[in-house]
PDB file of N, CA and C in Angstrom:
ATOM      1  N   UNK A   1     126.926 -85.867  38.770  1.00  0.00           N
ATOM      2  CA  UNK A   1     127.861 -85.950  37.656  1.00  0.00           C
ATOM      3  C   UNK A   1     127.565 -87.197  36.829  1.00  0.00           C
ATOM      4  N   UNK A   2     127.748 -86.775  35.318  1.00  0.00           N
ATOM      5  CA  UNK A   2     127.358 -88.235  34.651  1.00  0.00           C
ATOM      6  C   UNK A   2     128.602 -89.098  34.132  1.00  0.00           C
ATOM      7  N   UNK A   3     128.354 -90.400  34.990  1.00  0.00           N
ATOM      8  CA  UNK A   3     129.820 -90.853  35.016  1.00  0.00           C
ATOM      9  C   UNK A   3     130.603 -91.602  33.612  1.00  0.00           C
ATOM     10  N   UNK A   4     131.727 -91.026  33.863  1.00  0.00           N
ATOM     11  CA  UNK A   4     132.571 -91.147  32.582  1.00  0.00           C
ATOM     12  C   UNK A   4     132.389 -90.006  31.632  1.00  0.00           C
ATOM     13  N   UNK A   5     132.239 -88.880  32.200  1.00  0.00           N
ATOM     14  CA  UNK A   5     131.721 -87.773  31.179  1.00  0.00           C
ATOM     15  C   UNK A   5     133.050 -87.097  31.152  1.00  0.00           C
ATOM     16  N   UNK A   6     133.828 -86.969  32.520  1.00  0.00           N
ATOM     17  CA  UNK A   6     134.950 -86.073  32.563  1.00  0.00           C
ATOM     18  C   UNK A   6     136.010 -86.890  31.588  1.00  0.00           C
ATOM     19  N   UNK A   7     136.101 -88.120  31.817  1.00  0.00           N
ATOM     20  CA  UNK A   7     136.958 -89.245  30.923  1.00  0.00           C
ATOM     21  C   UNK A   7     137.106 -88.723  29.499  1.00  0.00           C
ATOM     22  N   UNK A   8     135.635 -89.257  29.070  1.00  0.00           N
ATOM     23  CA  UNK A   8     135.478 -88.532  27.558  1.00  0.00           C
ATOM     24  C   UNK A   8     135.838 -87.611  27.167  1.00  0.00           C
ATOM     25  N   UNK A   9     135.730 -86.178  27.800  1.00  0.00           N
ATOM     26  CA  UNK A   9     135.808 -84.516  27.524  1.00  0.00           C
ATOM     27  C   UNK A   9     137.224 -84.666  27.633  1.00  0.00           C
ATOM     28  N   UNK A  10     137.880 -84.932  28.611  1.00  0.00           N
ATOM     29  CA  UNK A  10     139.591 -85.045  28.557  1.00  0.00           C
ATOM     30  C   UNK A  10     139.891 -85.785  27.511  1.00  0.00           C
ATOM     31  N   UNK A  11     139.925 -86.774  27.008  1.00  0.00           N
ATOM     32  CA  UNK A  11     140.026 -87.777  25.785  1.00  0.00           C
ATOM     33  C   UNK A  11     139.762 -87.267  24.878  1.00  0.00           C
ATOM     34  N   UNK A  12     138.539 -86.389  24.370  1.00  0.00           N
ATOM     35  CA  UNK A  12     138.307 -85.857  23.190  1.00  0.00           C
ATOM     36  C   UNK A  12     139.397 -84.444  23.236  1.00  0.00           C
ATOM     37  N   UNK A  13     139.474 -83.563  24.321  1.00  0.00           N
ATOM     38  CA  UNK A  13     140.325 -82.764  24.176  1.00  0.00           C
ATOM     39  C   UNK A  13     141.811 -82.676  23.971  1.00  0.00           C
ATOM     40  N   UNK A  14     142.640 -84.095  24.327  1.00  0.00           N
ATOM     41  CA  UNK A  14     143.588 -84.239  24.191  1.00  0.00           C
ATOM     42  C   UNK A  14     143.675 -84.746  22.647  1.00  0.00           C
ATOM     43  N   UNK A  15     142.766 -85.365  21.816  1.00  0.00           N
ATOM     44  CA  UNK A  15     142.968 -85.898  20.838  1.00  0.00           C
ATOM     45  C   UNK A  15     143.165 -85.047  19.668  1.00  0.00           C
ATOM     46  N   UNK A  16     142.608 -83.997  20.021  1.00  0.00           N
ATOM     47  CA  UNK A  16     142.229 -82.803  19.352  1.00  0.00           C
ATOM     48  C   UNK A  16     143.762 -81.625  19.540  1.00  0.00           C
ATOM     49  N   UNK A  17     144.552 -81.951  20.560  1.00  0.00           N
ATOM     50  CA  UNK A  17     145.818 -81.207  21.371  1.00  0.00           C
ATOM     51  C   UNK A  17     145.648 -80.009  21.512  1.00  0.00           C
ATOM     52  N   UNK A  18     144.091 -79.592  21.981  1.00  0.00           N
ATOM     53  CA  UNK A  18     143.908 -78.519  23.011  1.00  0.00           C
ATOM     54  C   UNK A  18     144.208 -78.479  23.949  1.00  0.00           C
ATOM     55  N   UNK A  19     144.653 -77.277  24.603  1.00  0.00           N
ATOM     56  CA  UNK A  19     143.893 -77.205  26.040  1.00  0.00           C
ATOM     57  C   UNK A  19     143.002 -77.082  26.785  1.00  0.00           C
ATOM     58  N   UNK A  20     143.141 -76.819  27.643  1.00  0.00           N
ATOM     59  CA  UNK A  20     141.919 -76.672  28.626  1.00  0.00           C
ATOM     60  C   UNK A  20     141.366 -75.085  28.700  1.00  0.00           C
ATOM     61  N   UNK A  21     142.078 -74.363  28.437  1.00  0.00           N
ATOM     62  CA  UNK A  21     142.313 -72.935  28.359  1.00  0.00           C
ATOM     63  C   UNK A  21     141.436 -72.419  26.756  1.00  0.00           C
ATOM     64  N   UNK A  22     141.896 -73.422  25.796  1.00  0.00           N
ATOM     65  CA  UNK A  22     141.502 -73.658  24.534  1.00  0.00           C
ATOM     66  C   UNK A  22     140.459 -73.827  24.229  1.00  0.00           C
ATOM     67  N   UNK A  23     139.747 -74.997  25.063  1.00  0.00           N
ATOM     68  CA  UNK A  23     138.195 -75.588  24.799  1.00  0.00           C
ATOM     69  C   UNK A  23     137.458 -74.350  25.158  1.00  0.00           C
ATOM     70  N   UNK A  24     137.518 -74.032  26.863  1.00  0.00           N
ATOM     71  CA  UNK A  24     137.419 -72.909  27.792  1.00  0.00           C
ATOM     72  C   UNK A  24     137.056 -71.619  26.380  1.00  0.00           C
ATOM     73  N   UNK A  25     137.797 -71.171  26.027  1.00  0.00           N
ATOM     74  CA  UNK A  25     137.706 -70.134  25.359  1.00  0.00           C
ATOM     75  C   UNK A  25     136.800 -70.315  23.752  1.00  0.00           C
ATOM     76  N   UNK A  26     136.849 -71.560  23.531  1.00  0.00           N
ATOM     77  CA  UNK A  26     136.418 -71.626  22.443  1.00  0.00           C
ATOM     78  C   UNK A  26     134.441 -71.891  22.951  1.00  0.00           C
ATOM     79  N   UNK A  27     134.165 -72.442  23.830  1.00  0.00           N
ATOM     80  CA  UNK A  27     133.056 -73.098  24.231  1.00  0.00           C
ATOM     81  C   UNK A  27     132.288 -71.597  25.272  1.00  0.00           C
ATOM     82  N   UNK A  28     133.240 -70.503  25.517  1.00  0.00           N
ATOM     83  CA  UNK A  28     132.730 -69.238  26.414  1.00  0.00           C
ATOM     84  C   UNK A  28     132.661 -69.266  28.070  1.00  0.00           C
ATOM     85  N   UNK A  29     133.515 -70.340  28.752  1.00  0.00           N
ATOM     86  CA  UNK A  29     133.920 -70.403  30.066  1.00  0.00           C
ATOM     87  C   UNK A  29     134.829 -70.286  30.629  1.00  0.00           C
ATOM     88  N   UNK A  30     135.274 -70.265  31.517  1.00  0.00           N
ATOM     89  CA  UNK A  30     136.626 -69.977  31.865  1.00  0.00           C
ATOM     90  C   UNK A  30     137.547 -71.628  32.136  1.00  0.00           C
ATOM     91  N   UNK A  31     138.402 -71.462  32.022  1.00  0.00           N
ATOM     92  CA  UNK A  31     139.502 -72.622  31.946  1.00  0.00           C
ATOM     93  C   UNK A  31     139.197 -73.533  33.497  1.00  0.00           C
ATOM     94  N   UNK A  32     138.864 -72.878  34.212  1.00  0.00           N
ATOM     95  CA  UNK A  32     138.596 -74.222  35.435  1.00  0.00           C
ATOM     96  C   UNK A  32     137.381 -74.544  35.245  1.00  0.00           C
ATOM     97  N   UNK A  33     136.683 -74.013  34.785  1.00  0.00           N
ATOM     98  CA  UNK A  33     135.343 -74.739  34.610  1.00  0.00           C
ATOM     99  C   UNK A  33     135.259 -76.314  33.396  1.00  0.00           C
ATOM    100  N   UNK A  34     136.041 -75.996  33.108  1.00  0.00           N
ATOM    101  CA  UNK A  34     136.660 -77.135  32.212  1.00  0.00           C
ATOM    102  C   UNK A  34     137.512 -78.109  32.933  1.00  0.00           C
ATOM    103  N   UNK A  35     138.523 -77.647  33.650  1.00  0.00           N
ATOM    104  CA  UNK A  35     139.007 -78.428  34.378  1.00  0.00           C
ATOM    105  C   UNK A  35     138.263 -79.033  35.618  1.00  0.00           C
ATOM    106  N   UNK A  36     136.856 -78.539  35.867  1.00  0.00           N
ATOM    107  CA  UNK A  36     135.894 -79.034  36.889  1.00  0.00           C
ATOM    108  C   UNK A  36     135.371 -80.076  36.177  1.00  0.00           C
ATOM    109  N   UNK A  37     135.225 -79.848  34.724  1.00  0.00           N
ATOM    110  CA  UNK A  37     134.085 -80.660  33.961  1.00  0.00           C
ATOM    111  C   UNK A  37     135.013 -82.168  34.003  1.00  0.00           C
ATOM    112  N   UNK A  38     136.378 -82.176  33.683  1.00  0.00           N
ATOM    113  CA  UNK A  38     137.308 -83.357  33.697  1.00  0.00           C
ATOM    114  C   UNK A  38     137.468 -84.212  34.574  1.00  0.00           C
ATOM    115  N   UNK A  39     137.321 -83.118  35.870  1.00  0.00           N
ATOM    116  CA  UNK A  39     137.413 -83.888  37.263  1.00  0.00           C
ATOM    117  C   UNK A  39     136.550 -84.818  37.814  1.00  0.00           C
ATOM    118  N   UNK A  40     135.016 -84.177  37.395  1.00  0.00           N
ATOM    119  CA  UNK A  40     134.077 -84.688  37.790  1.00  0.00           C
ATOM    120  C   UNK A  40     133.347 -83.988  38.826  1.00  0.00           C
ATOM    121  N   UNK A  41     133.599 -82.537  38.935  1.00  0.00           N
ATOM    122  CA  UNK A  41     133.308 -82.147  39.559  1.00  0.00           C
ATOM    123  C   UNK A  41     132.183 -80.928  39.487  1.00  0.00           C
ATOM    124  N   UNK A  42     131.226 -80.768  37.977  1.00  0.00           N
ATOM    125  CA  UNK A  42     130.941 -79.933  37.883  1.00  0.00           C
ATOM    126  C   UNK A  42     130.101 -80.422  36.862  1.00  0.00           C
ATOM    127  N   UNK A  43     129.415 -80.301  36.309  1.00  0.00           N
ATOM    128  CA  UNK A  43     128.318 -81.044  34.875  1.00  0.00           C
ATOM    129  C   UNK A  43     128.031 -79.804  33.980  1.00  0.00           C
ATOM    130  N   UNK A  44     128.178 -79.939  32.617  1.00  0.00           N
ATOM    131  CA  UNK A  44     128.005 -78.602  32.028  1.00  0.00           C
ATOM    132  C   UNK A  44     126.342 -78.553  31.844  1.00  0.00           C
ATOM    133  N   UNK A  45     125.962 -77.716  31.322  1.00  0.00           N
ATOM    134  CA  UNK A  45     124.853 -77.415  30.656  1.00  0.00           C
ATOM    135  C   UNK A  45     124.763 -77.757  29.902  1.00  0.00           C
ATOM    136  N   UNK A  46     123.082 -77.709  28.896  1.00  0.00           N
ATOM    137  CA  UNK A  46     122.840 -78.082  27.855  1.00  0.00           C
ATOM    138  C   UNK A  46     123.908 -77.862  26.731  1.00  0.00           C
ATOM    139  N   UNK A  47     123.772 -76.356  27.243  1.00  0.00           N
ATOM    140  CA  UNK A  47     123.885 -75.450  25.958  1.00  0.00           C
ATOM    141  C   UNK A  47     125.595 -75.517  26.305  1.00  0.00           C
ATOM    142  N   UNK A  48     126.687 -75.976  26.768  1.00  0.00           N
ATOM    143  CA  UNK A  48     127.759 -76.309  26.977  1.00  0.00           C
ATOM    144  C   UNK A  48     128.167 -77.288  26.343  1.00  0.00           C
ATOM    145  N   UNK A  49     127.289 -78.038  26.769  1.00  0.00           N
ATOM    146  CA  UNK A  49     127.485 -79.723  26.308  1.00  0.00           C
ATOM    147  C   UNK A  49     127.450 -79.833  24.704  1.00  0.00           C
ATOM    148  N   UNK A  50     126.287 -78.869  24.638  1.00  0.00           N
ATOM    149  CA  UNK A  50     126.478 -79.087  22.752  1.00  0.00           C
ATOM    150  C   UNK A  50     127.517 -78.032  22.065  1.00  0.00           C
ATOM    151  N   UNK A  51     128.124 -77.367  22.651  1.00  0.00           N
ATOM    152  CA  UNK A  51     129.358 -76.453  22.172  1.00  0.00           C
ATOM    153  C   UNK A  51     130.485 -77.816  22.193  1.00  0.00           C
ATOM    154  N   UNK A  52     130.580 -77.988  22.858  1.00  0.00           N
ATOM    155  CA  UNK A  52     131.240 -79.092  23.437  1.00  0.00           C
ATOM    156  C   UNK A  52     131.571 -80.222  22.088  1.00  0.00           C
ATOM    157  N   UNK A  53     130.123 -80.929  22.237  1.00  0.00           N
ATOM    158  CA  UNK A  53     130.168 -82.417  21.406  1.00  0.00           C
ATOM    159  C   UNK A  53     130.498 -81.409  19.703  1.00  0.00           C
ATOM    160  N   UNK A  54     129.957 -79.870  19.597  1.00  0.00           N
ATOM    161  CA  UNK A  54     130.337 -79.208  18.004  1.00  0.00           C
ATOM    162  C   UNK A  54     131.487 -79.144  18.146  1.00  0.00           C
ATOM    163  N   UNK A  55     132.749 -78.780  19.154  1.00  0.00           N
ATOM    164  CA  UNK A  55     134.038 -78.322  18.893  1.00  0.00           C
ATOM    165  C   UNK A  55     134.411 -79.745  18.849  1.00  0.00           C
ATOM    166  N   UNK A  56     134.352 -81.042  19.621  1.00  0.00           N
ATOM    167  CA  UNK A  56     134.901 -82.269  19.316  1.00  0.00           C
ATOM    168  C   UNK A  56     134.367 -82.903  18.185  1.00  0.00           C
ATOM    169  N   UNK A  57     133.470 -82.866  17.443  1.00  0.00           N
ATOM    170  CA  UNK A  57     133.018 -83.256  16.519  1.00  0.00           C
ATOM    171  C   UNK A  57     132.179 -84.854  16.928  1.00  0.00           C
ATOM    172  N   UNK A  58     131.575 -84.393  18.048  1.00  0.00           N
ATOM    173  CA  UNK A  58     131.087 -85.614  18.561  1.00  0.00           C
ATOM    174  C   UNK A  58     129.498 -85.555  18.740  1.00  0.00           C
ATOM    175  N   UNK A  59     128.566 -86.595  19.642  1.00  0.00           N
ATOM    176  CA  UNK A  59     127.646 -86.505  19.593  1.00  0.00           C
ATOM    177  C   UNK A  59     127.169 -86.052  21.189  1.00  0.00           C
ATOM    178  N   UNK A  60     126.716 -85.444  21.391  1.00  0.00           N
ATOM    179  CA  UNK A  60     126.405 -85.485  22.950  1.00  0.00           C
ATOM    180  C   UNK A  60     126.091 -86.804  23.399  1.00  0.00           C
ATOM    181  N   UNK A  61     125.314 -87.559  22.901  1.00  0.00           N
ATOM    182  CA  UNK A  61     125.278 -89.214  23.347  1.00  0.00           C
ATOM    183  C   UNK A  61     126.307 -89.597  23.831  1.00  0.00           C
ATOM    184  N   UNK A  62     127.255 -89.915  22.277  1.00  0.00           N
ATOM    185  CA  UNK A  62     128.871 -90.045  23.203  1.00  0.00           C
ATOM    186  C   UNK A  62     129.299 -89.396  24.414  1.00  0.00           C
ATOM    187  N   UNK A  63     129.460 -88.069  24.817  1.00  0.00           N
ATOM    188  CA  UNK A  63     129.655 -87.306  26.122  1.00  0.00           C
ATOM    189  C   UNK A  63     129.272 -87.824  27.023  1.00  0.00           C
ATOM    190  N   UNK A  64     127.831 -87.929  27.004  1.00  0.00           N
ATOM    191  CA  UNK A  64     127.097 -88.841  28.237  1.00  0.00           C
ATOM    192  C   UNK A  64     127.039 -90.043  28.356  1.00  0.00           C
ATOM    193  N   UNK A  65     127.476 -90.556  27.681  1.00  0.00           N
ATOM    194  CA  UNK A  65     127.515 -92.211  27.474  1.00  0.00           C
ATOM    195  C   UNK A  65     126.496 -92.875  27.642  1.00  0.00           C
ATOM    196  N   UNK A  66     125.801 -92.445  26.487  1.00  0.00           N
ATOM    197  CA  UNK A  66     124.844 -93.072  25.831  1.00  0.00           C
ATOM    198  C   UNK A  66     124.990 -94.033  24.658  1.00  0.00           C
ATOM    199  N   UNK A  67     125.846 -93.284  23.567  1.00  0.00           N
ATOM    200  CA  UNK A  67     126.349 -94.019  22.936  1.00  0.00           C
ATOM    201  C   UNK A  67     127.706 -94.215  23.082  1.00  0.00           C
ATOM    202  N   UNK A  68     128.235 -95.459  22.431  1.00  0.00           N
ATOM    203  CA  UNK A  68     129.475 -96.357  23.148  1.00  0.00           C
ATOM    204  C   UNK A  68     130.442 -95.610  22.318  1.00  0.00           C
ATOM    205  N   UNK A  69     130.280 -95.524  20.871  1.00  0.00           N
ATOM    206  CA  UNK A  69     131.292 -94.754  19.637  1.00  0.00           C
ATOM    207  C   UNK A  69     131.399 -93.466  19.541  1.00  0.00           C
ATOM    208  N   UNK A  70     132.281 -92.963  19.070  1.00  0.00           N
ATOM    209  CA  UNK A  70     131.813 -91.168  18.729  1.00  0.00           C
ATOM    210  C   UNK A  70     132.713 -91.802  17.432  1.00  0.00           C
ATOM    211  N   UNK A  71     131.312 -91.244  16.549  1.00  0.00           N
ATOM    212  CA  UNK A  71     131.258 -91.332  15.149  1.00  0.00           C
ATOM    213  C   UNK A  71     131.574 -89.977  14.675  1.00  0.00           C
ATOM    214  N   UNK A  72     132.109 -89.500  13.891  1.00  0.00           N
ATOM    215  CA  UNK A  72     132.413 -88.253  13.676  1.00  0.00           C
ATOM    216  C   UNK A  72     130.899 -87.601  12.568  1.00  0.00           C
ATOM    217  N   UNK A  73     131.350 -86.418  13.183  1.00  0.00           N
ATOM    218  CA  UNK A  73     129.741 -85.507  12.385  1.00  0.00           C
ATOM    219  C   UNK A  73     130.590 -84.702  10.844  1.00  0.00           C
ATOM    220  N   UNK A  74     129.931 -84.467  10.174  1.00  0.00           N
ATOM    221  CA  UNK A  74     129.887 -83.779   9.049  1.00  0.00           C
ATOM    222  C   UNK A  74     129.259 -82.445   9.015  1.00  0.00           C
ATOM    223  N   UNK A  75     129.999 -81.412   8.826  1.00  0.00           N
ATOM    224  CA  UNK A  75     129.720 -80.005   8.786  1.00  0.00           C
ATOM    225  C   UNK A  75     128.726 -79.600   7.027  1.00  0.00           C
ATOM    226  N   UNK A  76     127.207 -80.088   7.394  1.00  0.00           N
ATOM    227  CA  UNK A  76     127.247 -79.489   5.753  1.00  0.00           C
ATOM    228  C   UNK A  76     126.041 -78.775   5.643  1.00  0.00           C
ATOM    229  N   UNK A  77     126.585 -77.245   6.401  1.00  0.00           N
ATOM    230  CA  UNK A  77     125.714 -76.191   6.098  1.00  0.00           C
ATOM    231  C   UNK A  77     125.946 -75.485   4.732  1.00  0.00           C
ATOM    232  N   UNK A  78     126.936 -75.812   4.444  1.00  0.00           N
ATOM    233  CA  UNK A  78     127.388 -75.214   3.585  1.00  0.00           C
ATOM    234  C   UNK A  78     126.771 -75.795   1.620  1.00  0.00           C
ATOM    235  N   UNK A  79     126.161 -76.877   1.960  1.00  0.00           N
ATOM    236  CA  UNK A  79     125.952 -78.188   0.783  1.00  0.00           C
ATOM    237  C   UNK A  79     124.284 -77.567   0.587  1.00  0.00           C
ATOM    238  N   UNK A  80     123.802 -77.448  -0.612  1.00  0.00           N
ATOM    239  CA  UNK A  80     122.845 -77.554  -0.758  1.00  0.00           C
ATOM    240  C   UNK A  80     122.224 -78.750  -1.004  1.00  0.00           C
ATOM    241  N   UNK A  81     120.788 -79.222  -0.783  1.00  0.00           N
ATOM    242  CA  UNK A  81     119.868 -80.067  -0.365  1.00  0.00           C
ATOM    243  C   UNK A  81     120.630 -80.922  -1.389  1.00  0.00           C
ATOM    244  N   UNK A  82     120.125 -81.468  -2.812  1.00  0.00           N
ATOM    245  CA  UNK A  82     120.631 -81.910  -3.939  1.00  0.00           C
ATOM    246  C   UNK A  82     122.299 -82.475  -3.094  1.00  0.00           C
ATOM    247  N   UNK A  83     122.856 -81.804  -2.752  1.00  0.00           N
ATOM    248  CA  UNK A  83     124.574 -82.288  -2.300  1.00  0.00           C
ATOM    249  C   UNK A  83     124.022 -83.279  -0.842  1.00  0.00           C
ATOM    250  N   UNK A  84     123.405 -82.697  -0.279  1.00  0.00           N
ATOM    251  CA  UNK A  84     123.631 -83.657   1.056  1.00  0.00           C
ATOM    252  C   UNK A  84     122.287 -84.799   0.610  1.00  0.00           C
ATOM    253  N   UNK A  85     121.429 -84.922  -0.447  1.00  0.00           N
ATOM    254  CA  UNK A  85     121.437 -86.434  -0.744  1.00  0.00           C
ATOM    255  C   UNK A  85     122.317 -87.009  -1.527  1.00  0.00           C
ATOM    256  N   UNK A  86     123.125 -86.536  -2.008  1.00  0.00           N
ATOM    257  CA  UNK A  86     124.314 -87.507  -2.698  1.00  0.00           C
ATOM    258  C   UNK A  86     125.676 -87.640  -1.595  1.00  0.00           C
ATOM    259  N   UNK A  87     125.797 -87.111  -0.617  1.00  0.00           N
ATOM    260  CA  UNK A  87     126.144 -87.531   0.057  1.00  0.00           C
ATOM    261  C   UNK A  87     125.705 -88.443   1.047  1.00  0.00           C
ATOM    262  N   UNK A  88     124.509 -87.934   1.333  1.00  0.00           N
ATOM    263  CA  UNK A  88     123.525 -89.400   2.217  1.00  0.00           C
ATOM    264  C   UNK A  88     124.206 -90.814   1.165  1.00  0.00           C
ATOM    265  N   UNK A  89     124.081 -90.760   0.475  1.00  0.00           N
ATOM    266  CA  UNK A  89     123.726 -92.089  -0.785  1.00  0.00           C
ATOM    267  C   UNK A  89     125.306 -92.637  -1.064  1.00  0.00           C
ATOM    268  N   UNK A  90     126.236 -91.958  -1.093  1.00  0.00           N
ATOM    269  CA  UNK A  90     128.096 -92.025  -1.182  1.00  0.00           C
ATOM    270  C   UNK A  90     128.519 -92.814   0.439  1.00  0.00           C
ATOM    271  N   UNK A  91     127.584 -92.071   1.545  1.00  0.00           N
ATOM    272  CA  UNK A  91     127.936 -92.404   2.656  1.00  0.00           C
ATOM    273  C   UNK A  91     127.749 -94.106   3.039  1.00  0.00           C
ATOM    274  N   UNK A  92     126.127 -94.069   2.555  1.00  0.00           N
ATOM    275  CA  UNK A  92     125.284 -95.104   2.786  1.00  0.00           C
ATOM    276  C   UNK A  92     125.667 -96.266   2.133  1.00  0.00           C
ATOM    277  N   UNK A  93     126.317 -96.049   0.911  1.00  0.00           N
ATOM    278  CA  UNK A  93     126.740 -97.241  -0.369  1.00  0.00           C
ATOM    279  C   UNK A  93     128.263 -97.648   0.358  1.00  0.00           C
ATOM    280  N   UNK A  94     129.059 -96.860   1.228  1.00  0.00           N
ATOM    281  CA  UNK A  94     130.159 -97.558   1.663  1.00  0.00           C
ATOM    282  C   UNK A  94     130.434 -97.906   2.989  1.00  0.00           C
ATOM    283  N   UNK A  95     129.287 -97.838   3.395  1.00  0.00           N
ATOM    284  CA  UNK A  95     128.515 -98.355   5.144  1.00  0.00           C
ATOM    285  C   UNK A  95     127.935 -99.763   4.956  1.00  0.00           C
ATOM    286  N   UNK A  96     128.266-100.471   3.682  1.00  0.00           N
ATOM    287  CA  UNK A  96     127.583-101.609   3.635  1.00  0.00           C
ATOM    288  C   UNK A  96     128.309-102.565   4.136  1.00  0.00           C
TER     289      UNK A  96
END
């Protein structure tokens, strides 16, 4: 188990005021498998883990504690190229 992973996943899920039943269903497992993942008793998969860090809006780094912050992600499939460099550049100019 990678420690402090269950910490995080409970923390991000409560912040969010899911449940466990909630994540579970949204991520394609059943509700104790989630509640295994909290406990520490169970490690998800890749392909879990990144359902996971997409429904919290986090990074898998964060999950595993790799990285210390969970910086929030930006959804922009939707932006054509032209939009997501002016957003790179909006982002970047108030990160200074």
């Amino acid at each position: 188990m990678v420690q402090g992973l269950g910490e995080r996943l409970q923390q991000k899920r409560s912040s969010i005021k899911l449940s466990q039943k909630e994540v579970a269903n949204a991520v394609g497992v059943n509700p104790s498998v989630i509640s295994n993942y909290e406990n520490g008793e169970r490690t998800p998969s890749v392909e879990v883990l990144m359902s996971l860090a997409s429904l919290f809006h986090c990074s898998v780094d964060y999950l595993l504690g790799i990285e210390k912050t969970s910086r929030a992600s930006i959804d922009v499939s939707m932006l054509n190229d032209e939009q997501i460099a002016r957003l790179q550049y909006f982002l970047s100019s108030i990160n200074k």
